[in-house]
C-alpha atoms as a PDB file:
ATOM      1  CA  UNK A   1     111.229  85.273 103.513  1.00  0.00           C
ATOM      2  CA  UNK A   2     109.183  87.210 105.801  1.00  0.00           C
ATOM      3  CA  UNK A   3     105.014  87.778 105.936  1.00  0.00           C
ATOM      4  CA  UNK A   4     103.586  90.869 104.954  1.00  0.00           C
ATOM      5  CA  UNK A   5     100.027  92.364 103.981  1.00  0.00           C
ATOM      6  CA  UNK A   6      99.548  95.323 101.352  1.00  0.00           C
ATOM      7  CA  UNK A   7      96.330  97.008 101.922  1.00  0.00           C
ATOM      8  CA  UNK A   8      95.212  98.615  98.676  1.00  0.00           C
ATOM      9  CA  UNK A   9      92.109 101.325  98.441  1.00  0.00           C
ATOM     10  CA  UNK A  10      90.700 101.168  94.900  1.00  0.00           C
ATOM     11  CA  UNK A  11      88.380 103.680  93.438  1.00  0.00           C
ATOM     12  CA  UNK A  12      84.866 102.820  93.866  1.00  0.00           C
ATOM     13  CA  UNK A  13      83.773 104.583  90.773  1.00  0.00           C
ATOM     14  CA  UNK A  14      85.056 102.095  88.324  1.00  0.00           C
ATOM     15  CA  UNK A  15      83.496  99.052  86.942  1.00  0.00           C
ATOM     16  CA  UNK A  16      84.150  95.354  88.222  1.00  0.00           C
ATOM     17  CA  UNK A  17      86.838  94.458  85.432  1.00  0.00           C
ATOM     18  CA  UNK A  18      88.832  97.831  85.900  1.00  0.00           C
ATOM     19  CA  UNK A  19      88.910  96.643  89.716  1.00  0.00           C
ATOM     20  CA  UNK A  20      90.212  93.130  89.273  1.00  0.00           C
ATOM     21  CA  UNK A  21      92.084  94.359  87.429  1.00  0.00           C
ATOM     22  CA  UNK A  22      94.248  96.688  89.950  1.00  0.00           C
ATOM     23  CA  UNK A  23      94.346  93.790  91.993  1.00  0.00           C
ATOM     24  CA  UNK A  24      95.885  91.388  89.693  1.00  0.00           C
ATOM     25  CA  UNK A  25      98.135  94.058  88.547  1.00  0.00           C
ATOM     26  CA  UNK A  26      99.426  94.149  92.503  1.00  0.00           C
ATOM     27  CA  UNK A  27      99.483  90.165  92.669  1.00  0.00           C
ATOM     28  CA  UNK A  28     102.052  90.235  89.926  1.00  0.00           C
ATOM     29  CA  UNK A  29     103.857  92.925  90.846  1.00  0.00           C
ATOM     30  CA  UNK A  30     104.266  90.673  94.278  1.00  0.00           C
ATOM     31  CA  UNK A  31     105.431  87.750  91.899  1.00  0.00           C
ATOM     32  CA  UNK A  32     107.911  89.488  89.901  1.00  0.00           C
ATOM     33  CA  UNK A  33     110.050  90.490  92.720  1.00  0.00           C
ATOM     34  CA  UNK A  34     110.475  86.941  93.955  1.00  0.00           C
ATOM     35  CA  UNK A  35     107.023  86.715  96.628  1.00  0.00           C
ATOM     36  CA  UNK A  36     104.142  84.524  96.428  1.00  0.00           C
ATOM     37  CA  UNK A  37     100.745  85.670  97.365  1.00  0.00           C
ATOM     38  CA  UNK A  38      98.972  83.717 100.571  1.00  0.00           C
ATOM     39  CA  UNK A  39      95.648  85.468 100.385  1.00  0.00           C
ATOM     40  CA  UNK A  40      93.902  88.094  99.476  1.00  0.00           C
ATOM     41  CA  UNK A  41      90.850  89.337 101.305  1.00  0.00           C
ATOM     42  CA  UNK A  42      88.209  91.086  99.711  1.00  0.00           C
ATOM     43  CA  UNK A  43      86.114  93.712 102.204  1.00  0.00           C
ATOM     44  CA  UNK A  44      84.283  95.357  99.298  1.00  0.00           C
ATOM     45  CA  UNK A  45      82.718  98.906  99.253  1.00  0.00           C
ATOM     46  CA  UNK A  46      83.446 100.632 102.503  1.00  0.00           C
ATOM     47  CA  UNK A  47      83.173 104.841 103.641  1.00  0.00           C
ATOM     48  CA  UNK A  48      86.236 106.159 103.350  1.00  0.00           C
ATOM     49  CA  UNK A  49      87.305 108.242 106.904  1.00  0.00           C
ATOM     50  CA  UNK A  50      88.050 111.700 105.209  1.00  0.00           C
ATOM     51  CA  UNK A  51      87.369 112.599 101.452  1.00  0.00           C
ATOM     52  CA  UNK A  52      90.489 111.731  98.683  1.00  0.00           C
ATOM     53  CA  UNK A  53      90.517 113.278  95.508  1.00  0.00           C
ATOM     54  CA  UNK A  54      86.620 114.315  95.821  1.00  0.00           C
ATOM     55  CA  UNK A  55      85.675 110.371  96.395  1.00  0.00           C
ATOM     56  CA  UNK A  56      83.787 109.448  99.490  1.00  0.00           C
ATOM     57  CA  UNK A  57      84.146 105.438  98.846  1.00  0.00           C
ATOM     58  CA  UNK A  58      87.131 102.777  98.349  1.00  0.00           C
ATOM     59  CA  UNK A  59      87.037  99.139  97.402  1.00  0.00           C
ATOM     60  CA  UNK A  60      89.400  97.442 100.500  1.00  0.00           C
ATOM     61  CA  UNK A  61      91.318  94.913  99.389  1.00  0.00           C
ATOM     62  CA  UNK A  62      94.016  92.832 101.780  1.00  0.00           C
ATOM     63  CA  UNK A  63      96.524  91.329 100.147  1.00  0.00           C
ATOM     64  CA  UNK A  64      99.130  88.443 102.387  1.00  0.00           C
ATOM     65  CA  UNK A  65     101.958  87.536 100.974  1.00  0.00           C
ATOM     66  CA  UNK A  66     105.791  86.137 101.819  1.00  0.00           C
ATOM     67  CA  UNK A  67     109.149  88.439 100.499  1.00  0.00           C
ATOM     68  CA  UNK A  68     112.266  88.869 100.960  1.00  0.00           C
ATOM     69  CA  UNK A  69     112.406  92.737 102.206  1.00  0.00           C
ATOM     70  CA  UNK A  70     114.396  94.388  99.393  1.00  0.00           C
ATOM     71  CA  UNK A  71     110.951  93.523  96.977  1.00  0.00           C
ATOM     72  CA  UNK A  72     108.758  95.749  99.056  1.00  0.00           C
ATOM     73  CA  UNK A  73     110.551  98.808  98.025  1.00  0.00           C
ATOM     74  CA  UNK A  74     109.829  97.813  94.309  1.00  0.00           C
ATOM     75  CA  UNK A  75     106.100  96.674  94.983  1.00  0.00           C
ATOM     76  CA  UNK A  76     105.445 100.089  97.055  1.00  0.00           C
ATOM     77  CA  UNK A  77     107.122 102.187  94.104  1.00  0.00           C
ATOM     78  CA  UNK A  78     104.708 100.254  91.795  1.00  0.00           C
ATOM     79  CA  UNK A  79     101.871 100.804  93.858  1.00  0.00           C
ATOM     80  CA  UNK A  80     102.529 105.041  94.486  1.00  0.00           C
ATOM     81  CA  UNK A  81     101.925 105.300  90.458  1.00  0.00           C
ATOM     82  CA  UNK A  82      99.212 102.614  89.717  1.00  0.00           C
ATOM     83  CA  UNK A  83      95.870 103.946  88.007  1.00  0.00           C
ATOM     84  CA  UNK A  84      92.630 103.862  90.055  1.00  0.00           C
ATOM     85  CA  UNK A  85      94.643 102.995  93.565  1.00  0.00           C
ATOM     86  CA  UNK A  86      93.524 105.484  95.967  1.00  0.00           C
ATOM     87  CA  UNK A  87      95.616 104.569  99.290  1.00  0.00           C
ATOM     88  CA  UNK A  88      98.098 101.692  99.668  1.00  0.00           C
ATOM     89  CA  UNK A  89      99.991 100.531 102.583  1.00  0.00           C
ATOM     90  CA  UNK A  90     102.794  97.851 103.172  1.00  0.00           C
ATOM     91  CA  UNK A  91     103.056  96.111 106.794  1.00  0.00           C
ATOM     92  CA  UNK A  92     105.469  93.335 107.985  1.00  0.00           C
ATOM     93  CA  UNK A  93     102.981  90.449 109.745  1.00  0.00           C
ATOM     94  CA  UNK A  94     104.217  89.782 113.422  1.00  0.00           C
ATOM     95  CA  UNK A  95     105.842  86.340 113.537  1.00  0.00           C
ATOM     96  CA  UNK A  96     103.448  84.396 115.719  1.00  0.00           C
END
């Protein structure tokens, strides 16, 4: 299995629940396609760089996590149609 981090942009103008919710909804995602989640990193409230979809603000969110590389495919199609996700993006981790 190799290491990988999903960064995930959530829409700032929803409440708390709503948000932990979009986050659990991408840690199971993770789970069902065979990965298990290392960490997830919570930056908060940050500007985004340019405007998307007439919002100025994101919630970051940094997830780590271990997969085999045919479940990234699955988690990313997942990801393009979830409600409130702004941005997403799927990296391999270096191997240190």
């Amino acid at each position: 299995m190799s290491k990988y981090e999903l960064a995930v942009v959530v829409n700032a103008q929803i409440d708390d629940e709503a948000r932990t919710a979009v986050v659990d909804r991408a840690k199971e995602l993770i789970a069902r396609f065979g990965g298990t989640v290392t960490n997830v990193d919570d930056w908060g409230k940050k500007k985004l760089a340019y405007e998307i979809q007439k919002m100025n603000e994101g919630f970051y969110y940094f997830i780590q996590f271990e997969a085999e590389g045919s479940a990234i495919a699955e988690i990313e199609s997942r990801m393009r149609i979830a409600d409130n996700v702004i941005r997403y993006l799927c990296v391999k981790q270096e191997e240190a």
